[in-house]
Protein backbone atom coordinates (compact mmCIF):
# COMPACT_ATOMS: atom_id res chain seq x y z
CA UNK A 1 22.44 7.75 -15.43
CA UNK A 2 20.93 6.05 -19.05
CA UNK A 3 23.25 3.17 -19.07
CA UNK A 4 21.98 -0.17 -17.63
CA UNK A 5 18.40 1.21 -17.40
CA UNK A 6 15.23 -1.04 -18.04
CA UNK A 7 13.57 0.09 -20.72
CA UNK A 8 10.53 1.19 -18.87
CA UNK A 9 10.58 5.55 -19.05
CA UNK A 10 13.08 7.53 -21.13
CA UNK A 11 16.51 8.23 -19.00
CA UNK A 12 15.62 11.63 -18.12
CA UNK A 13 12.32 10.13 -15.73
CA UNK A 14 15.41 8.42 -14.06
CA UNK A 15 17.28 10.79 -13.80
CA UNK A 16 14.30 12.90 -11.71
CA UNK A 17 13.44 10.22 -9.62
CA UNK A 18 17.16 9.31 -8.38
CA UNK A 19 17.71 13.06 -7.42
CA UNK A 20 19.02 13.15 -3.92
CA UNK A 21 16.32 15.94 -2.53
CA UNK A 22 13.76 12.51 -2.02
CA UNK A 23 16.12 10.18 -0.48
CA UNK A 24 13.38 7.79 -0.18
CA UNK A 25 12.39 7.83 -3.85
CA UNK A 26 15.89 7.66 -4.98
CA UNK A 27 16.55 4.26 -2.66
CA UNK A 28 13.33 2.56 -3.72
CA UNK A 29 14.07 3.55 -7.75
CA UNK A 30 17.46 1.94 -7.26
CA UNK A 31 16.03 -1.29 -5.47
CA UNK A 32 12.66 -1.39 -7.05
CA UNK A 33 12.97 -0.72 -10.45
CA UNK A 34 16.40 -0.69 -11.43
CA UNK A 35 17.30 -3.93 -9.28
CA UNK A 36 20.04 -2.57 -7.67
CA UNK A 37 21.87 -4.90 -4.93
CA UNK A 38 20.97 -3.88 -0.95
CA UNK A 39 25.10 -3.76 -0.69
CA UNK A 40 25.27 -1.22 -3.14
CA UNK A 41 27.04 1.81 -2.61
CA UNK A 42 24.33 3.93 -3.98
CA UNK A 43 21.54 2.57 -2.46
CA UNK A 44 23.22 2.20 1.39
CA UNK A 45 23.95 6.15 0.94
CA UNK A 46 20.57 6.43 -0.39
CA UNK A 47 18.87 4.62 2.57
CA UNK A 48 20.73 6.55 5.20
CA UNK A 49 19.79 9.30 4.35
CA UNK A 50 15.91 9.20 4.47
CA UNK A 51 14.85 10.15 7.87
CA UNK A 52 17.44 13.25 7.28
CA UNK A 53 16.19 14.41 4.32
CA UNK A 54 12.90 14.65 2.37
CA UNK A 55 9.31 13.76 3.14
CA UNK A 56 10.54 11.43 5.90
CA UNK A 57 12.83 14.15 7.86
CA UNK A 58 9.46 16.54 7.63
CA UNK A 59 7.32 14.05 8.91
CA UNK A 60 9.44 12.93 11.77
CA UNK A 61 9.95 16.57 12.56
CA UNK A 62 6.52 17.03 13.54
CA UNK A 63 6.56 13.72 15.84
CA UNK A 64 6.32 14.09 20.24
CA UNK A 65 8.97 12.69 22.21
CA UNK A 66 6.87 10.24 23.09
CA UNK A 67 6.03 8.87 19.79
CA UNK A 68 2.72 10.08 18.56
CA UNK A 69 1.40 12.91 16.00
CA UNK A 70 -0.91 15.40 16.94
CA UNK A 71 -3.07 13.75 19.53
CA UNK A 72 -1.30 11.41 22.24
CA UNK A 73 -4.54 9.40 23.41
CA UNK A 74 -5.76 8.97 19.73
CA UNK A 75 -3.14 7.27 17.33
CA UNK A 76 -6.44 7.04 14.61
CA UNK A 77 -8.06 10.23 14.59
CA UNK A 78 -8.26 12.94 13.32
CA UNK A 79 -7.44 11.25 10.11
CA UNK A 80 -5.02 11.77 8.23
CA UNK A 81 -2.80 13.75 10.52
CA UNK A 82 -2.72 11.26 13.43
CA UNK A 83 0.11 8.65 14.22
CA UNK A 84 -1.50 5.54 12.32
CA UNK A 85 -1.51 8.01 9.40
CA UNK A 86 2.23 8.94 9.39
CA UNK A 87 3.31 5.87 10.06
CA UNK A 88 1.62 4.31 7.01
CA UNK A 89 3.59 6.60 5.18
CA UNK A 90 7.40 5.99 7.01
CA UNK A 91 6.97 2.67 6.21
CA UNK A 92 6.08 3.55 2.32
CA UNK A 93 9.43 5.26 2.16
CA UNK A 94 11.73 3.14 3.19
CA UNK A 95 12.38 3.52 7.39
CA UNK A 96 12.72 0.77 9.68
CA UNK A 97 13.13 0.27 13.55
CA UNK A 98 16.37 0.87 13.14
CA UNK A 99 15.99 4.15 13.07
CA UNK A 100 14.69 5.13 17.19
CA UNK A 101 11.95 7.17 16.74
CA UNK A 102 10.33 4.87 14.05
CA UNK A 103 10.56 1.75 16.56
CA UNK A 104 9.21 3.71 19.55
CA UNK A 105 6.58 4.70 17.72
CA UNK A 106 5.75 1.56 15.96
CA UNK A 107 6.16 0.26 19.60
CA UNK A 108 3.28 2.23 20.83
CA UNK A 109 0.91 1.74 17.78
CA UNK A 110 1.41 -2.07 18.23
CA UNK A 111 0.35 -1.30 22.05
CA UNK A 112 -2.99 0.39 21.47
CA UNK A 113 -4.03 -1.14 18.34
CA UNK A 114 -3.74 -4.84 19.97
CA UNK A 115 -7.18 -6.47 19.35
CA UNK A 116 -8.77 -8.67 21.86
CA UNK A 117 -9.36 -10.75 19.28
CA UNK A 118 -5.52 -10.73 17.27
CA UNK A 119 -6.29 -8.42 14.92
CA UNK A 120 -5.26 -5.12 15.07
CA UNK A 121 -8.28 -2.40 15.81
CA UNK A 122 -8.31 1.56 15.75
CA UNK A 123 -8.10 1.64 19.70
CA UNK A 124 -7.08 -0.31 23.24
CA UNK A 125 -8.79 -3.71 22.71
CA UNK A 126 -10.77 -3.04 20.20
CA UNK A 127 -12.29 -5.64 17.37
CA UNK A 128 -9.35 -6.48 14.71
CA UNK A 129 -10.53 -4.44 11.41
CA UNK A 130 -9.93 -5.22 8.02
CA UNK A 131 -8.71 -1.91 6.61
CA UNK A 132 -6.91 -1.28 9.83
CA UNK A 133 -5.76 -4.67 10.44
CA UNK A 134 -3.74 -4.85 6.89
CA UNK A 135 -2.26 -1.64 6.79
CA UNK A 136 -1.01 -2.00 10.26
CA UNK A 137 0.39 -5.33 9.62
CA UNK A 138 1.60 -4.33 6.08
CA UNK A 139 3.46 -1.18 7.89
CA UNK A 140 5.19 -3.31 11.11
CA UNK A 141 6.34 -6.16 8.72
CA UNK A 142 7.72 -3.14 6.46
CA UNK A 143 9.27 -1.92 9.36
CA UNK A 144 11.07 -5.31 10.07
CA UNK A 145 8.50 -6.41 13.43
CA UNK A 146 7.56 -9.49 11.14
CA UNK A 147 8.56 -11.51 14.17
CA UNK A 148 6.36 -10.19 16.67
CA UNK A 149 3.62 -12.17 18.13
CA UNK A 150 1.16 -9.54 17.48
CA UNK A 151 2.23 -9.14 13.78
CA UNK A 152 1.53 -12.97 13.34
CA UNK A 153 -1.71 -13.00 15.31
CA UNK A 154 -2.65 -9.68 12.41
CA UNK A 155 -1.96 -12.44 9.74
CA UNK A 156 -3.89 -15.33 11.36
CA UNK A 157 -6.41 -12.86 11.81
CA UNK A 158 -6.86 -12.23 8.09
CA UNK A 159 -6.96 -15.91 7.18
CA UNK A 160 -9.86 -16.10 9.48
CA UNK A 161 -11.56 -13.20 8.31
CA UNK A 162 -11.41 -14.00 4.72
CA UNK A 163 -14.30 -14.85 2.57
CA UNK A 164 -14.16 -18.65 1.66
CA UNK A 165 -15.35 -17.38 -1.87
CA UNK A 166 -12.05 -15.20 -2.04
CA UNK A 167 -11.52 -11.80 -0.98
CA UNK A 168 -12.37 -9.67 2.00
CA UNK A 169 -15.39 -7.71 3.28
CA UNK A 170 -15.20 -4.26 5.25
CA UNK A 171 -17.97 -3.47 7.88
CA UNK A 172 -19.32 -7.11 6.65
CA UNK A 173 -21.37 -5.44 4.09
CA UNK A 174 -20.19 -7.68 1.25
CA UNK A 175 -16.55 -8.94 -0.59
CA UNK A 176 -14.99 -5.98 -2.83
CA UNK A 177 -12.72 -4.65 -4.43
CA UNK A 178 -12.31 -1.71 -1.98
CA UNK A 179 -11.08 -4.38 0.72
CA UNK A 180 -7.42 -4.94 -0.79
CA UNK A 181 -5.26 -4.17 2.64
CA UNK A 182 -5.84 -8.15 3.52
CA UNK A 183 -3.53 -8.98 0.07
CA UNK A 184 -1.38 -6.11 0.47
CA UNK A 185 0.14 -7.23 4.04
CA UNK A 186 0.72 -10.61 2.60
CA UNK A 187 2.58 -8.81 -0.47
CA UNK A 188 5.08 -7.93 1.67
CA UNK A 189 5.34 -10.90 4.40
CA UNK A 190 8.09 -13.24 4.49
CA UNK A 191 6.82 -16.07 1.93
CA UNK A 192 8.76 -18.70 4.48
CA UNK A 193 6.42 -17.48 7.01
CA UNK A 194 3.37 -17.99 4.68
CA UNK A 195 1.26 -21.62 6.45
CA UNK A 196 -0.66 -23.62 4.20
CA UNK A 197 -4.16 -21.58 5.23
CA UNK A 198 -2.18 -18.24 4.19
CA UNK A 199 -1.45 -19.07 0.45
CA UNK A 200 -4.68 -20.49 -0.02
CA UNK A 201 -6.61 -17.59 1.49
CA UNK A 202 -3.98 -15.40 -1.06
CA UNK A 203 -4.44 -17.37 -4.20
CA UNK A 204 -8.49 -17.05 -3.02
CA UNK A 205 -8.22 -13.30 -2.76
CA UNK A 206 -6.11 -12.95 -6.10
CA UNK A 207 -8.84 -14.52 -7.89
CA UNK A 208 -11.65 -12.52 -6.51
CA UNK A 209 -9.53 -9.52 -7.96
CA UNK A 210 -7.99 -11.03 -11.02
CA UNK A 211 -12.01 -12.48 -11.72
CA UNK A 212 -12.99 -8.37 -11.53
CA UNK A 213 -10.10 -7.16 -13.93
CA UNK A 214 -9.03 -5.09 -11.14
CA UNK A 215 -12.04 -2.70 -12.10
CA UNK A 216 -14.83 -4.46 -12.94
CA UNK A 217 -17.81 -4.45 -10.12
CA UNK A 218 -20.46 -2.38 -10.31
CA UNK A 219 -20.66 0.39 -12.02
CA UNK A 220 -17.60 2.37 -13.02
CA UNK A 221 -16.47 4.33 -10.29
CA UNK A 222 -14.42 7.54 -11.62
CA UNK A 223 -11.43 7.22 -8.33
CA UNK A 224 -10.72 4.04 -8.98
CA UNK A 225 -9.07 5.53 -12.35
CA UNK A 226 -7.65 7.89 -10.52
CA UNK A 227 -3.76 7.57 -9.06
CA UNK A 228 -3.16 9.13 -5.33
CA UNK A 229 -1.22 8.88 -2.44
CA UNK A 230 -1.44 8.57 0.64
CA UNK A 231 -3.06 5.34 -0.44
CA UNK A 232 -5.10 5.22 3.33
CA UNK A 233 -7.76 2.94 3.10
CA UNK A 234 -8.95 3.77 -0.73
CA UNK A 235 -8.11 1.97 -4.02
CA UNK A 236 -7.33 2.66 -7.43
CA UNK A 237 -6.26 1.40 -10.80
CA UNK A 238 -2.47 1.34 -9.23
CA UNK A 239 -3.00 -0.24 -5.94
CA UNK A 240 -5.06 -3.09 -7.44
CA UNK A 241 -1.71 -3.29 -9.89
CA UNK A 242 0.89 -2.79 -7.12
CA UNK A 243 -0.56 -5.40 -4.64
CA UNK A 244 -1.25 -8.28 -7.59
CA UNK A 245 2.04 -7.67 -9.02
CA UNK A 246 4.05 -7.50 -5.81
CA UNK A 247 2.27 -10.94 -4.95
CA UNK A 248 3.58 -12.47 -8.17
CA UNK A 249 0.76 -12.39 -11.02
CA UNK A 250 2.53 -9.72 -13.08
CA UNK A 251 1.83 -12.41 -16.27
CA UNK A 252 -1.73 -12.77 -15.59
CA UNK A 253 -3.33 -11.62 -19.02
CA UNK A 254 -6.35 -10.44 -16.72
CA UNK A 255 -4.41 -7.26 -15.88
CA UNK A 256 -4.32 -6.11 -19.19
CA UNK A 257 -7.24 -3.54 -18.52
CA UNK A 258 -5.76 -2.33 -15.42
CA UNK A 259 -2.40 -2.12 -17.19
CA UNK A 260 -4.26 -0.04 -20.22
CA UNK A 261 -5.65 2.67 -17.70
CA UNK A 262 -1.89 3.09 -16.30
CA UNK A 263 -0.49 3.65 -19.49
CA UNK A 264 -3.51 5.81 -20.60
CA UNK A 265 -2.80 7.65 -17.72
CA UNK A 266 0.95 8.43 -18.28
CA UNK A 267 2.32 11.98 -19.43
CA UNK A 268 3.91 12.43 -22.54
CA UNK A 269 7.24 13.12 -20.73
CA UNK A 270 7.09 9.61 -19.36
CA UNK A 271 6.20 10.69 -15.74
CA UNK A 272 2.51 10.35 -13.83
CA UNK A 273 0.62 12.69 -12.29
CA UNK A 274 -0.70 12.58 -9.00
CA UNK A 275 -4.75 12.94 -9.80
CA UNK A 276 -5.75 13.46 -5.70
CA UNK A 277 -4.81 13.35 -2.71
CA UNK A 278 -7.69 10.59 -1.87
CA UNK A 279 -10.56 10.06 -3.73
CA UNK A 280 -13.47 12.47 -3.85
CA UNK A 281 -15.88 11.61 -0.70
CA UNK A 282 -19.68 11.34 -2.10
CA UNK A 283 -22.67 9.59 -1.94
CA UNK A 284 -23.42 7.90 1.47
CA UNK A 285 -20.31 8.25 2.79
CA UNK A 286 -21.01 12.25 2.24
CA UNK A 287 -23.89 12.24 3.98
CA UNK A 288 -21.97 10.23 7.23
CA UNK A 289 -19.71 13.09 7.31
CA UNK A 290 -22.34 15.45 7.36
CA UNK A 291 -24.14 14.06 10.40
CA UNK A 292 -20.25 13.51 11.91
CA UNK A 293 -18.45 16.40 11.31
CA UNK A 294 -15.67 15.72 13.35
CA UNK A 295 -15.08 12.20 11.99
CA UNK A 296 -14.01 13.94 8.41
CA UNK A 297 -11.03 13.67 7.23
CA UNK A 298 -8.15 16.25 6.78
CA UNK A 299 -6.69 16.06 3.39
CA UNK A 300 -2.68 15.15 3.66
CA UNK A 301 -0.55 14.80 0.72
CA UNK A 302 3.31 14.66 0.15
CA UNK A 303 3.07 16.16 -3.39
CA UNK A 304 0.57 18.66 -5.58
CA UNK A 305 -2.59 17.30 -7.54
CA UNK A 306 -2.12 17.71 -10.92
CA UNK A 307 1.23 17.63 -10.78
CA UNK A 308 4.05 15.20 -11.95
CA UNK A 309 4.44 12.87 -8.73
CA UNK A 310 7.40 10.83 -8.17
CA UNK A 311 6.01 8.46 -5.32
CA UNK A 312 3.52 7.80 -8.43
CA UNK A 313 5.53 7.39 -11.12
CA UNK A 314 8.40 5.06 -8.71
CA UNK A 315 4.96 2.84 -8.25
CA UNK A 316 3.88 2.81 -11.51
CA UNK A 317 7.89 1.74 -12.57
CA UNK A 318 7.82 -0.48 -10.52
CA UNK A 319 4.62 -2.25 -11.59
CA UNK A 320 5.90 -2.67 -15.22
CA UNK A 321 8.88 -4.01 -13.91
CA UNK A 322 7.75 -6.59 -12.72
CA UNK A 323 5.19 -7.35 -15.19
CA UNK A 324 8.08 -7.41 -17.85
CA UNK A 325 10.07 -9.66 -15.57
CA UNK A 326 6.85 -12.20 -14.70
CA UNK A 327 6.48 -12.46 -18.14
CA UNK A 328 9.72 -13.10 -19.30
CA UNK A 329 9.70 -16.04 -16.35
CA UNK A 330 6.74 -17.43 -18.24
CA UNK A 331 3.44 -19.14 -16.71
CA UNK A 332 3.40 -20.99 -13.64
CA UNK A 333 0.02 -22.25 -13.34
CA UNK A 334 -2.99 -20.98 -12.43
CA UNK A 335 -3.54 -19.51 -8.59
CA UNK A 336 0.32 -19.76 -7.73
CA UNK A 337 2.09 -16.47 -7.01
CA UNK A 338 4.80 -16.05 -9.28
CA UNK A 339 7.09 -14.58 -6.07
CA UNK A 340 5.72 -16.37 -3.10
CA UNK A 341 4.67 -18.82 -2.59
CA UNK A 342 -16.52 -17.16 -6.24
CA UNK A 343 -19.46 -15.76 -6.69
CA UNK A 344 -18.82 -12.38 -8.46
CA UNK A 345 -20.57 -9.70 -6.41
CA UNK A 346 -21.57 -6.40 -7.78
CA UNK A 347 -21.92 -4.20 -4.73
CA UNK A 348 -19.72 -1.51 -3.89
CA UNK A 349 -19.18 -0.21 -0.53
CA UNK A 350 -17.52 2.89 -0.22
CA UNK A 351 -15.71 2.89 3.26
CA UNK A 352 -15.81 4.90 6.31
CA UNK A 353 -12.89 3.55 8.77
């Protein structure tokens, strides 16, 4: 397994991550990080094998005929058991709609998340939604609907929505960096689908986190130095990293503090831990879930806290990857994505979706 590998973690991290009991892990390591070709023998066996074995088999095991999770007339709630929940996750590791039951149920979560207004909302007709809005987009163009109507209306709808000072607001309550599903749809749609209004409200939004470090508004906030998956709706150190780096500003010096906490943050073996399953929920969002007790979440997780995590450390791989390939490309100017195409505030919002 050590020969050809990027010298990112010592050959025995490889070695873990491309076992075949995580199908899904091993097909993203071998695409991801070590750059293997789609064709490749390795990676087609890989691939075909997710929704049979793994994470993805389990969670497709506990899917209705009909295409939902847990509750057929709510695809939101109760969180993070419901359909929009698991499909999040599918898409994270690696199905499509090739696979049946992933495009009948992306099918029906398309259906009744349908904004009146193009965005996608958390039921029939509702208001797009930021949070909900780019991780349902994010997710269909993941799971190859990037040409559906409704997928483009989600993107229009997040050119519209965005702060003309950069970034995105949830609830309207002011741009931060908790708002980061706007960028991460556009880090993974088609760059020759990207209009003139897209890149600019991208480059924008890169700034407002680039500007911040990644970290830097407010005052510190212990999650955000935490690493966890599910991602949801929350941040941290690594999503900030994944979503700038998939959207080409791996060379940026201005994530060398965000880069610092990663490496801080690695094991001495060369693997991450998963910290939490989501961030601790405090302050006023606490006190919400007091007063709406059945509006709190049910903590969902693939893998232990405190353990090593290999959906972490494939993320965190491939993050230095492509730093160490952006900056071996060199600079390409300032604002312009090196693989596609401002008022600081200080408030932070903690969110509630």
């Amino acid at each position: 397994m050590a020969a050809g590998l990027p010298r990112l973690a010592p050959p025995a991290v490889f070695d873990w991550l491309l076992e075949p009991d995580q199908p899904a892990i091993q097909y993203r390591t071998l695409r991801e990080v070590l750059g293997r070709d789609a064709r490749d023998p390795d990676v087609v066996a890989a691939r075909d094998r997710i929704a049979t074995v793994g994470w993805a088999a389990d969670i497709l095991s506990e899917r209705a005929p009909e295409g939902w999770w847990v509750d057929g007339e709510s695809l939101y709630r109760p969180k993070y058991l419901a359909t929009n929940w698991k499909l999040l996750v599918l898409a994270d590791l690696g199905l499509t709609r090739a696979h049946p039951a992933v495009e009948l149920s992306a099918r029906l979560w398309m259906d009744r998340f349908a904004g009146r207004d193009g965005g996608f909302g958390g039921s029939p007709g509702s208001a797009g939604h930021l949070c909900i809005n780019g991780n349902t987009a994010r997710a269909l163009v993941q799971f190859g609907f990037d040409e559906d109507p409704r997928v483009r209306s989600a993107y229009e709808w997040l050119v519209r929505s965005a702060s003309p000072l950069g970034g995105w607001s949830c609830f309207g309550r002011g741009r931060n960096l908790d708002s980061w599903e706007g960028l991460s749809a556009f880090a993974v749609y088609p760059r020759d689908r990207w209009t003139g209004p897209m890149r600019d409200a991208v480059a924008r939004g890169a700034e407002f986190f680039l500007e911040r470090r990644l970290l830097q508004q407010g005052t510190r906030y212990p999650p955000w130095y935490r690493l966890h998956y599910p991602v949801h709706y929350y941040y941290d150190v690594l999503v900030g990293l994944d979503v700038l780096t998939a959207l080409g500003y791996g060379a940026d010096p201005r994530l060398e503090d965000a880069l610092g906490v990663l490496q801080r943050r690695r094991r001495s073996d060369g693997r991450w831990n998963l910290d939490a399953a989501h961030p601790d929920v405090g302050g006023a969002v606490a006190r919400w879930f007091e007063s709406h007790p059945k509006q709190r979440p049910t903590p969902w997780s693939l893998e232990s806290p405190g353990r090593p995590s290999k959906m972490i450390t494939l993320r965190a791989l491939t993050v230095l990857r492509r730093v160490r390939d952006a900056r071996a490309q060199g600079p390409r100017g300032p604002g312009v994505p090196r693989t596609t195409g401002r008022a600081r505030s200080s408030r932070r919002v903690r969110s509630t979706n």
